[in-house]
Protein backbone atom coordinates (compact mmCIF):
# COMPACT_ATOMS: atom_id res chain seq x y z
CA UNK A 1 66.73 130.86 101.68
CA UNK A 2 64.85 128.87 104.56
CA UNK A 3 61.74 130.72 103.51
CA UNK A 4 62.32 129.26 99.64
CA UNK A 5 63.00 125.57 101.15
CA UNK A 6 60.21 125.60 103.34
CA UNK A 7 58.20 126.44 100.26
CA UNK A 8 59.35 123.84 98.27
CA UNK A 9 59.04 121.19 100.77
CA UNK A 10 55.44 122.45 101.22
CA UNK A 11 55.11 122.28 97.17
CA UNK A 12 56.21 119.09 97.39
CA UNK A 13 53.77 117.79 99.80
CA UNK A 14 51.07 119.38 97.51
CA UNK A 15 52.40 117.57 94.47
CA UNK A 16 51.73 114.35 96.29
CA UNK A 17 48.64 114.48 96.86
CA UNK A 18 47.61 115.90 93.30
CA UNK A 19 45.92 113.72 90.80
CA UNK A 20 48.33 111.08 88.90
CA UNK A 21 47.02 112.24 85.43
CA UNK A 22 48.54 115.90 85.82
CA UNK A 23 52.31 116.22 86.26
CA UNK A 24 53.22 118.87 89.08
CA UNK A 25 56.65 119.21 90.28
CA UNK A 26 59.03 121.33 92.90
CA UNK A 27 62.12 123.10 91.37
CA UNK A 28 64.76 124.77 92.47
CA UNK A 29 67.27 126.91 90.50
CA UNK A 30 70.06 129.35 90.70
CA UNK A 31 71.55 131.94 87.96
CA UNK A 32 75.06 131.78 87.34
CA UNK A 33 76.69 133.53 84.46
CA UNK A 34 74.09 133.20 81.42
CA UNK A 35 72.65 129.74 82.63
CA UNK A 36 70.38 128.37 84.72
CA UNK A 37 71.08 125.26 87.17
CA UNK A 38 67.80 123.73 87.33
CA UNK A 39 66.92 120.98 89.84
CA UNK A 40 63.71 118.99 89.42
CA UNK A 41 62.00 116.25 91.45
CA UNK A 42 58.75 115.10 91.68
CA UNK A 43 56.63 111.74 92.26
CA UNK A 44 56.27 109.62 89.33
CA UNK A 45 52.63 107.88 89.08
CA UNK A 46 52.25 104.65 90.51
CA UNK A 47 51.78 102.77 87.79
CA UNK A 48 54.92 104.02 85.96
CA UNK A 49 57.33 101.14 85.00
CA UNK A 50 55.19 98.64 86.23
CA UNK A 51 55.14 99.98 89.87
CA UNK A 52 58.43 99.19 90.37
CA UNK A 53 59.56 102.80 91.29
CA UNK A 54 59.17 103.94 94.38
CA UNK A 55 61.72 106.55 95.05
CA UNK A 56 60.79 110.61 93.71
CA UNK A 57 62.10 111.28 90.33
CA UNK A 58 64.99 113.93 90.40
CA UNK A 59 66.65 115.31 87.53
CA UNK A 60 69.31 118.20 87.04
CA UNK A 61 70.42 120.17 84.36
CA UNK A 62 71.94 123.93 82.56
CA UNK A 63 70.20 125.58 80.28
CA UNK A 64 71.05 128.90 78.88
CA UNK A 65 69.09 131.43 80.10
CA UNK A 66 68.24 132.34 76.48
CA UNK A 67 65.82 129.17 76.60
CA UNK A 68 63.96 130.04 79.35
CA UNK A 69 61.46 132.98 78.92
CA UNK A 70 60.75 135.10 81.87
CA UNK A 71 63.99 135.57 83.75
CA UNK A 72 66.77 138.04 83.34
CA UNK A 73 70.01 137.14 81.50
CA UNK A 74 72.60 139.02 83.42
CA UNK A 75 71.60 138.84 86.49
CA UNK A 76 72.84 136.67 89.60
CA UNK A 77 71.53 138.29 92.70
CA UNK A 78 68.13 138.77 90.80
CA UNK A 79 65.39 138.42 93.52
CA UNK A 80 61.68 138.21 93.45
CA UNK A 81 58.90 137.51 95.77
CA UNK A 82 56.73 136.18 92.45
CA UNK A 83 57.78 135.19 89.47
CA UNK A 84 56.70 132.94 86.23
CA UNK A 85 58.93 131.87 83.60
CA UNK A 86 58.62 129.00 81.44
CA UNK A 87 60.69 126.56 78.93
CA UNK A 88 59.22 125.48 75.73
CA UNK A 89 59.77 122.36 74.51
CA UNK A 90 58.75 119.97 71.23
CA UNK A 91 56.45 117.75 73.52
CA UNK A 92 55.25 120.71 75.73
CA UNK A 93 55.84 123.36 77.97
CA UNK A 94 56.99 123.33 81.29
CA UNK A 95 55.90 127.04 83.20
CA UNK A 96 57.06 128.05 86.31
CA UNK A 97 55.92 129.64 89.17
CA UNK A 98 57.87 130.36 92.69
CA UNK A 99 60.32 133.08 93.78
CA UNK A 100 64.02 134.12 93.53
CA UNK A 101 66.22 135.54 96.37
CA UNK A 102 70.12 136.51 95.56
CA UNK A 103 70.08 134.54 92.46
CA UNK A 104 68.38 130.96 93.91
CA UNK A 105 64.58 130.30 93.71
CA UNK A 106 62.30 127.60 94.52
CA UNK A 107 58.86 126.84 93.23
CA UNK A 108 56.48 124.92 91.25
CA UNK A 109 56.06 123.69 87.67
CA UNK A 110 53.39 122.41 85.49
CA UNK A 111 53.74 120.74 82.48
CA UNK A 112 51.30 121.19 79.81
CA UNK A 113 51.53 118.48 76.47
CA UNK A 114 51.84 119.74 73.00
CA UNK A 115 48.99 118.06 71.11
CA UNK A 116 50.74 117.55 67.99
CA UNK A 117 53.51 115.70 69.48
CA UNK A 118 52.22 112.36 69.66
CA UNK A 119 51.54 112.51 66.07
CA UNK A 120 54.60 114.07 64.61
CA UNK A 121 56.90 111.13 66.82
CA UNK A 122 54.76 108.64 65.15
CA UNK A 123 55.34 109.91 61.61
CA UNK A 124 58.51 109.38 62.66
CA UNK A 125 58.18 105.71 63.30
CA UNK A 126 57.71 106.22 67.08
CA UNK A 127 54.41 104.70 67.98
CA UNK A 128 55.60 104.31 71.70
CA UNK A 129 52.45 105.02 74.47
CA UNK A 130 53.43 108.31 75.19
CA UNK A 131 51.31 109.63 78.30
CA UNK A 132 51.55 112.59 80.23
CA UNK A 133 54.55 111.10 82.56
CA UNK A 134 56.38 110.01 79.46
CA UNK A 135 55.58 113.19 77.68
CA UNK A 136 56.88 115.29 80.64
CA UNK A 137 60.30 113.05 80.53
CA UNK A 138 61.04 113.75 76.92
CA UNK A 139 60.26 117.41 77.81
CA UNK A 140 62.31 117.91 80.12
CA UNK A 141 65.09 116.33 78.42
CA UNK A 142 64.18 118.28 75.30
CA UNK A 143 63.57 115.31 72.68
CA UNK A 144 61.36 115.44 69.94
CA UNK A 145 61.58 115.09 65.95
CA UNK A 146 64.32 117.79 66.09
CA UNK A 147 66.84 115.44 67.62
CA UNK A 148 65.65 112.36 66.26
CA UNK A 149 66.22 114.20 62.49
CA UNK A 150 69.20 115.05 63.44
CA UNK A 151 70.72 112.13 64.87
CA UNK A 152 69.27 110.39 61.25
CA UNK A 153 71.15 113.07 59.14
CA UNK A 154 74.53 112.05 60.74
CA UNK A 155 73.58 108.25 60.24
CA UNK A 156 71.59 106.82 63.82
CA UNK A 157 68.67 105.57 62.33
CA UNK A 158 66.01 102.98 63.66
CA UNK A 159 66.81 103.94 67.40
CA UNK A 160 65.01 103.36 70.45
CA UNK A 161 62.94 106.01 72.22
CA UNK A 162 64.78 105.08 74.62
CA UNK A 163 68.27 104.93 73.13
CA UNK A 164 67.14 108.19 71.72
CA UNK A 165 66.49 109.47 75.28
CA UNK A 166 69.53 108.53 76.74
CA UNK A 167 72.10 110.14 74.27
CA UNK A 168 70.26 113.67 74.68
CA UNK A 169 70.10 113.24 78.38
CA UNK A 170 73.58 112.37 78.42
CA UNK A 171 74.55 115.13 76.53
CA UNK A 172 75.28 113.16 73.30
CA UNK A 173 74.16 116.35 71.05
CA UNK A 174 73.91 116.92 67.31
CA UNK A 175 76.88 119.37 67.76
CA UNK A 176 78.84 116.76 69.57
CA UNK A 177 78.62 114.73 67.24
CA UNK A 178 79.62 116.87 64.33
CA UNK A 179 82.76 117.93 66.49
CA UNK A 180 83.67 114.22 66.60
CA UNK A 181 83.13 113.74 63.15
CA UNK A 182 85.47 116.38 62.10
CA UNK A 183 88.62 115.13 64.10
CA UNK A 184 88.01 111.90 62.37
CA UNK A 185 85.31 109.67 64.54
CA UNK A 186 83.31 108.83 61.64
CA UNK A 187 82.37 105.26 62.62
CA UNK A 188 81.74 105.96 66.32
CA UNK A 189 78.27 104.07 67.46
CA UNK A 190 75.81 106.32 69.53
CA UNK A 191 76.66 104.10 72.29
CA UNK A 192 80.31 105.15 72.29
CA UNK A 193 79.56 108.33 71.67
CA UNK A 194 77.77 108.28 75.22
CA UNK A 195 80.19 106.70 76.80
CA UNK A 196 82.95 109.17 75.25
CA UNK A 197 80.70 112.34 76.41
CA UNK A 198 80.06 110.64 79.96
CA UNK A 199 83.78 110.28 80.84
CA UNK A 200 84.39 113.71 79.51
CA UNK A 201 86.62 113.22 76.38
CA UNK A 202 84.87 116.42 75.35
CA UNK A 203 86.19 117.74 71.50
CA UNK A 204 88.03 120.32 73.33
CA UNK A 205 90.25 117.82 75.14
CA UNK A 206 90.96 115.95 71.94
CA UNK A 207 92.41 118.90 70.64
CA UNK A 208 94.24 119.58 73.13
CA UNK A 209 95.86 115.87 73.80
CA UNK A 210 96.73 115.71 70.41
CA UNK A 211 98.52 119.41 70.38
CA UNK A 212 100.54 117.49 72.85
CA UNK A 213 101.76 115.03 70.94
CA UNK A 214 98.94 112.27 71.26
CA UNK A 215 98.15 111.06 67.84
CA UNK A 216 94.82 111.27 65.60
CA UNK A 217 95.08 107.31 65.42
CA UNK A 218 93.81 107.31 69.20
CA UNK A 219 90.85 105.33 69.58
CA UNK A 220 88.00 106.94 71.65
CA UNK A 221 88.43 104.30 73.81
CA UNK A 222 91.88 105.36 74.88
CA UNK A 223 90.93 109.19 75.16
CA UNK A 224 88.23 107.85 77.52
CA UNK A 225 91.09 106.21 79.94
CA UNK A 226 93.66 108.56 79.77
CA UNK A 227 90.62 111.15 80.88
CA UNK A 228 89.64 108.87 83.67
CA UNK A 229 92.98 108.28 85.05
CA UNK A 230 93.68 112.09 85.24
CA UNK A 231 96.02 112.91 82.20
CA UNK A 232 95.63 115.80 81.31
CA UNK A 233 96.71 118.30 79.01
CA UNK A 234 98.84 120.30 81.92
CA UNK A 235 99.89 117.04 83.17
CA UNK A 236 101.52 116.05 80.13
CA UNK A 237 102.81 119.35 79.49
CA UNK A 238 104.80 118.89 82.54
CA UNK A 239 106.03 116.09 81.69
CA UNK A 240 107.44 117.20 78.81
CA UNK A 241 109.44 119.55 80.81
CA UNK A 242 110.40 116.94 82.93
CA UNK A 243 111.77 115.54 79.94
CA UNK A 244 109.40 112.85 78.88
CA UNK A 245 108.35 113.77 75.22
CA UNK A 246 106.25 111.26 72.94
CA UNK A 247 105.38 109.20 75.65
CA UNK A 248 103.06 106.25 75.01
CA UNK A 249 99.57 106.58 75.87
CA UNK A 250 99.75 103.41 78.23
CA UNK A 251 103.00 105.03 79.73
CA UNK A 252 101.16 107.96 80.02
CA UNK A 253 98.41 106.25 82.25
CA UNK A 254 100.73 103.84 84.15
CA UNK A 255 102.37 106.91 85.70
CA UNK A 256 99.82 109.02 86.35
CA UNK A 257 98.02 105.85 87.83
CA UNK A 258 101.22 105.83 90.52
CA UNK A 259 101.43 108.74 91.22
CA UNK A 260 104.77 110.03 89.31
CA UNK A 261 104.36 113.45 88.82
CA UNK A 262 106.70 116.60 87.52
CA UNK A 263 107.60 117.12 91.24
CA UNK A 264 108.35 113.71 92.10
CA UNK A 265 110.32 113.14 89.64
CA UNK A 266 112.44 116.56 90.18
CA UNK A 267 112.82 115.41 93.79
CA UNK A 268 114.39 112.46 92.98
CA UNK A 269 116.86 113.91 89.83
CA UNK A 270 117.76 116.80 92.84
CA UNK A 271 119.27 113.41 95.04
CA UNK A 272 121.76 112.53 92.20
CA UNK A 273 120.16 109.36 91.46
CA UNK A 274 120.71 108.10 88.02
CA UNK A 275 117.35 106.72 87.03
CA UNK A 276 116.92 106.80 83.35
CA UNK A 277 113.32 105.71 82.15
CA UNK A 278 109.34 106.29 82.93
CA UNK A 279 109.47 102.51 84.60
CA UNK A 280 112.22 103.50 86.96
CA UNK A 281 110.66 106.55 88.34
CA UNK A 282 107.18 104.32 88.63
CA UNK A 283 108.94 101.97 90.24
CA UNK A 284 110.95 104.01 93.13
CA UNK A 285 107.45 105.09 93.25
CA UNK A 286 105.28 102.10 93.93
CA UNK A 287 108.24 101.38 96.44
CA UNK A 288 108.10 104.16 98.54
CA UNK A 289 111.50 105.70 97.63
CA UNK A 290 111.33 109.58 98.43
CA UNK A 291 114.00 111.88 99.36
CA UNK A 292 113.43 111.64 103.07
CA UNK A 293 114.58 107.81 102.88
CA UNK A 294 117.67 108.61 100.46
CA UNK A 295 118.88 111.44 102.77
CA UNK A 296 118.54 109.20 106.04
CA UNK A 297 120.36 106.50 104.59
CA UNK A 298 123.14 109.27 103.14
CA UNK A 299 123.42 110.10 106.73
CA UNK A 300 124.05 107.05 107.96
CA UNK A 301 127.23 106.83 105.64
CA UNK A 302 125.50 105.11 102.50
CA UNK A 303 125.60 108.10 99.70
CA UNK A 304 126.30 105.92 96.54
CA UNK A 305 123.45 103.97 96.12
CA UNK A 306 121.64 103.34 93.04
CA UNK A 307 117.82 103.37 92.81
CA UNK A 308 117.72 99.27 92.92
CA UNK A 309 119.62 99.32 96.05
CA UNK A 310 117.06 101.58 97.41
CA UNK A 311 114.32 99.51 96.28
CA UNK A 312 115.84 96.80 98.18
CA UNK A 313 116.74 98.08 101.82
CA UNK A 314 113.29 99.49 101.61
CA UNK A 315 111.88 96.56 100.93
CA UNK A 316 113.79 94.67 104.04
CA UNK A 317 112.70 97.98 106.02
CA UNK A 318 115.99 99.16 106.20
CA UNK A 319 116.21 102.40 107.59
CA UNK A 320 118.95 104.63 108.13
CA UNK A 321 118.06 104.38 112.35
CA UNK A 322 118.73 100.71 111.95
CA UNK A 323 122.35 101.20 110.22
CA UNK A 324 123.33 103.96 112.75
CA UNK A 325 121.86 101.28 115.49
CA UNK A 326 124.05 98.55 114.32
CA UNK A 327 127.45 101.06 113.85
CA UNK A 328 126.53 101.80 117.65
CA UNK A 329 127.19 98.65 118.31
CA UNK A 330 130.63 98.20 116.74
CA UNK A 331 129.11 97.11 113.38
CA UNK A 332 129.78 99.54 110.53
CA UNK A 333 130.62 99.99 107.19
CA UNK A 334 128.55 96.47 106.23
CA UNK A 335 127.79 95.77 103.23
CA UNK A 336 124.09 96.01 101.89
CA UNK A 337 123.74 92.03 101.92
CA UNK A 338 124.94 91.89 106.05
CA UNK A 339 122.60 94.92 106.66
CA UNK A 340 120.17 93.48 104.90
CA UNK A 341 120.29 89.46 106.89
CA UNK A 342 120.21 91.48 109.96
CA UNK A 343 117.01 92.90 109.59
CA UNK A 344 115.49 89.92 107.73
CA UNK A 345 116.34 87.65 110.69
CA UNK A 346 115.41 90.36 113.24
CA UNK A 347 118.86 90.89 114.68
CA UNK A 348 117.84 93.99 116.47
CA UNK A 349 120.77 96.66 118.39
CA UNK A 350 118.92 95.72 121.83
CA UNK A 351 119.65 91.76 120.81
CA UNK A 352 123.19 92.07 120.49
CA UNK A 353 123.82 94.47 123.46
CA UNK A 354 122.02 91.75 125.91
CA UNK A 355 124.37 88.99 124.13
CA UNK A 356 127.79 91.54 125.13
CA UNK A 357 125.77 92.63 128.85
CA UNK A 358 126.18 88.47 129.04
CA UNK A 359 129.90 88.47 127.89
CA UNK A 360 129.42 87.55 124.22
CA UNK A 361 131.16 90.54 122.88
CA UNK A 362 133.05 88.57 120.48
CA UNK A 363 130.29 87.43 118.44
CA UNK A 364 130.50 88.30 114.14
CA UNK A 365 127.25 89.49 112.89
CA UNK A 366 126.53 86.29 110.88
CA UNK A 367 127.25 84.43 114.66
CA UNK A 368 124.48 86.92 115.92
CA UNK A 369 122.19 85.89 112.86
CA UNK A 370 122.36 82.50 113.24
CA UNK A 371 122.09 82.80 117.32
CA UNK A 372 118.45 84.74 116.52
CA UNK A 373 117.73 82.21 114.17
CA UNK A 374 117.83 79.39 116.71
CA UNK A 375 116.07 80.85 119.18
CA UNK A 376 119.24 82.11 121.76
CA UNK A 377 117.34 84.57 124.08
CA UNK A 378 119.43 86.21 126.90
CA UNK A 379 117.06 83.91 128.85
CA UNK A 380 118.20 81.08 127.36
CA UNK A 381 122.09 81.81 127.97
CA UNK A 382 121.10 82.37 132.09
CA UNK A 383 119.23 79.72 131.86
CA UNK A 384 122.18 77.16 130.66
CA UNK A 385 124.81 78.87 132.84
CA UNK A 386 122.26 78.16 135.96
CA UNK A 387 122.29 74.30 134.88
CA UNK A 388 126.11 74.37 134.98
CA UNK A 389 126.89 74.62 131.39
CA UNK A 390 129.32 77.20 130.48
CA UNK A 391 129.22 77.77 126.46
CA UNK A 392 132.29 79.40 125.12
CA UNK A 393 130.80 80.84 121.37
CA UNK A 394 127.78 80.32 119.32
CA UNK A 395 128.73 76.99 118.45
CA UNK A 396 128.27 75.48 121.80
CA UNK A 397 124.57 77.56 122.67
CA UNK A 398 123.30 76.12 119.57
CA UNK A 399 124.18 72.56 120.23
CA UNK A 400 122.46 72.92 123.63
CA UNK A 401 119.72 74.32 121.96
CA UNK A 402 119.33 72.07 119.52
CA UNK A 403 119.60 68.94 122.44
CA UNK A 404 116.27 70.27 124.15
CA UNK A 405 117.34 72.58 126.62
CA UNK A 406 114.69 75.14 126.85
CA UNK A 407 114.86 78.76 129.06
């Protein structure tokens, strides 16, 4: 294989330094099953597009071996010191020359114009300048009056070469097109039909979207999304098991997009949650509720609590640590809104064991809150008692805190 790469980066450096007005260019390919993945690139002449191009001009694509004469069809080890094959095309040929080892080869390939080209686009209505480099392009992307009929028969007419181009290269093909037709995309414009082929909503997953349940009214645009956010055909048929039949197409998307899946929401019907709906599970979701969470906070004595409740402590970083903290330090059983105050106003278990270490072990929780709020630091309470102040409760620490004494 480093022999075949240091010939094509030798080939390549010969291609450069060829004349502009001949087309040479490296290749490399491998066999796989029946087809050919062939790999192009060469240096377009300076002049093309105005000299604004100055990168080399790569281009990929399959063909079935069937279109390529000169190489085996079964064969994907097939090796060869020397070898010529070549691909005929409407506006040429392309031939080959290079070697194959284990089914991969590298080389060089010449393209040679078909005179009658030129004349048979323009009969067409295509009186583009089509020189060699142009003439190579369309080769290699195989368009010629073949396509450009076709594409007329099944109503594109008066196209661009270059709109022309682009569908075939992005595999917009006459059999694509009469696959769309047939499961009722009779108005589709060429460009939609590139976009639709691009984003791979192929014919095949059509069918198979709507044998799920997604209807023929779909607009290509919304096959496009749902294939681009990752709904597939498996995904929804888990879903279905999960229990979520003739979903909408947007609900479809929205829960893919967060990541609800089969398994997620198994995980959180196995807690004994009652969560009814597609938005609840993409909610609990988004929100970070998984079954780690719901069995920490079951632990820590709070088993009954609905998926909103969840939503919430987990929102206020409520953890079942924190709970167990607090019930450590004589505060348990709370109620979700005390739990929840604590942690919003950062009443932490190491705040209200210095408070008791300085002899405040009377002290509610709410007294504790609204000592953190005001700023009552274990500093603060030496601080006063060194000044010959001797507060008896919250009350009184406040009021000194609040007249400018400062620890």
């Amino acid at each position: 294989m480093r022999c075949l790469l240091a010939c094509a980066l030798f080939l390549t450096q010969a291609a450069a330094a060829m004349a502009q007005a001949d087309v040479h260019v490296t290749w490399t390919a491998a066999l796989r099953d029946g087809r050919v993945f062939l790999q192009d690139r060469t240096l377009p002449p300076t002049d093309w597009n105005g000299d604004k191009w100055r990168g080399d001009w790569n281009m990929g694509q399959t063909i079935p071996i069937d279109e390529v004469g000169g190489l085996p069809r079964n064969d994907n080890q097939f090796t060869v010191s020397n070898v010529k094959f070549e691909l005929r095309r409407e506006a040429g040929t392309l031939s080959f020359d290079g070697a194959f080892r284990d089914g991969r080869g590298a080389g060089l390939f010449t393209f040679a114009p078909r005179a009658e080209y030129a004349g048979e686009m323009r009969s067409l209505g295509y009186a583009d300048d089509l020189p060699i480099w142009r003439r190579f392009q369309l080769a290699v992307h195989d368009v010629g009056p073949k396509y450009i009929r076709g594409l007329k028969a099944e109503g594109f007419d008066k196209l661009t070469l270059d709109d022309v181009q682009r569908a075939k290269t992005h595999g917009v093909t006459i059999e694509y097109i009469h696959e769309l037709k047939e499961l009722g995309y009779r108005s589709a414009t060429l460009e939609n039909l590139v976009r639709t082929r691009d984003h791979g909503a192929t014919a095949d997953y059509i069918k198979a979207m709507r044998a799920e349940g997604i209807q023929p009214t779909a607009t290509l645009d919304e096959l496009v999304r749902l294939r681009d956010h990752g709904v597939t055909q498996q995904y929804v048929q888990d879903m279905k098991k999960a229990g979520f039949a003739n979903v909408p197409i947007e609900d479809l998307v929205r829960a893919r997009d967060h990541g609800v899946t089969p398994e997620f929401v198994s995980e959180i019907r196995a807690l004994g949650l009652a969560v009814s709906g597609l938005d609840q599970y993409v909610r609990l979701r988004d929100r970070g509720i998984r079954a780690a969470l719901v069995q920490d906070l079951k632990a820590a004595g709070y088993d009954k609590l609905g998926p909103d409740d969840l939503i919430r402590l987990k929102d206020h970083g409520v953890t079942g640590a924190f709970i167990r903290d607090l019930g450590a330090q004589g505060f348990k059983n709370l109620p979700l809104e005390d739990i929840v105050r604590a942690k919003d106003h950062g009443v932490s278990a190491d705040y209200i064991a210095d408070m008791k270490e300085l002899g405040l072990k009377e002290l509610t929780l709410s007294e504790i809150v609204r000592l953190r709020d005001h700023g009552i630091t274990p500093g603060f309470v030496n601080h006063v008692r060194a000044r010959g102040y001797k507060p008896a409760d919250a009350d009184e620490l406040v009021q000194l805190k609040n007249r400018g004494l400062r620890d």
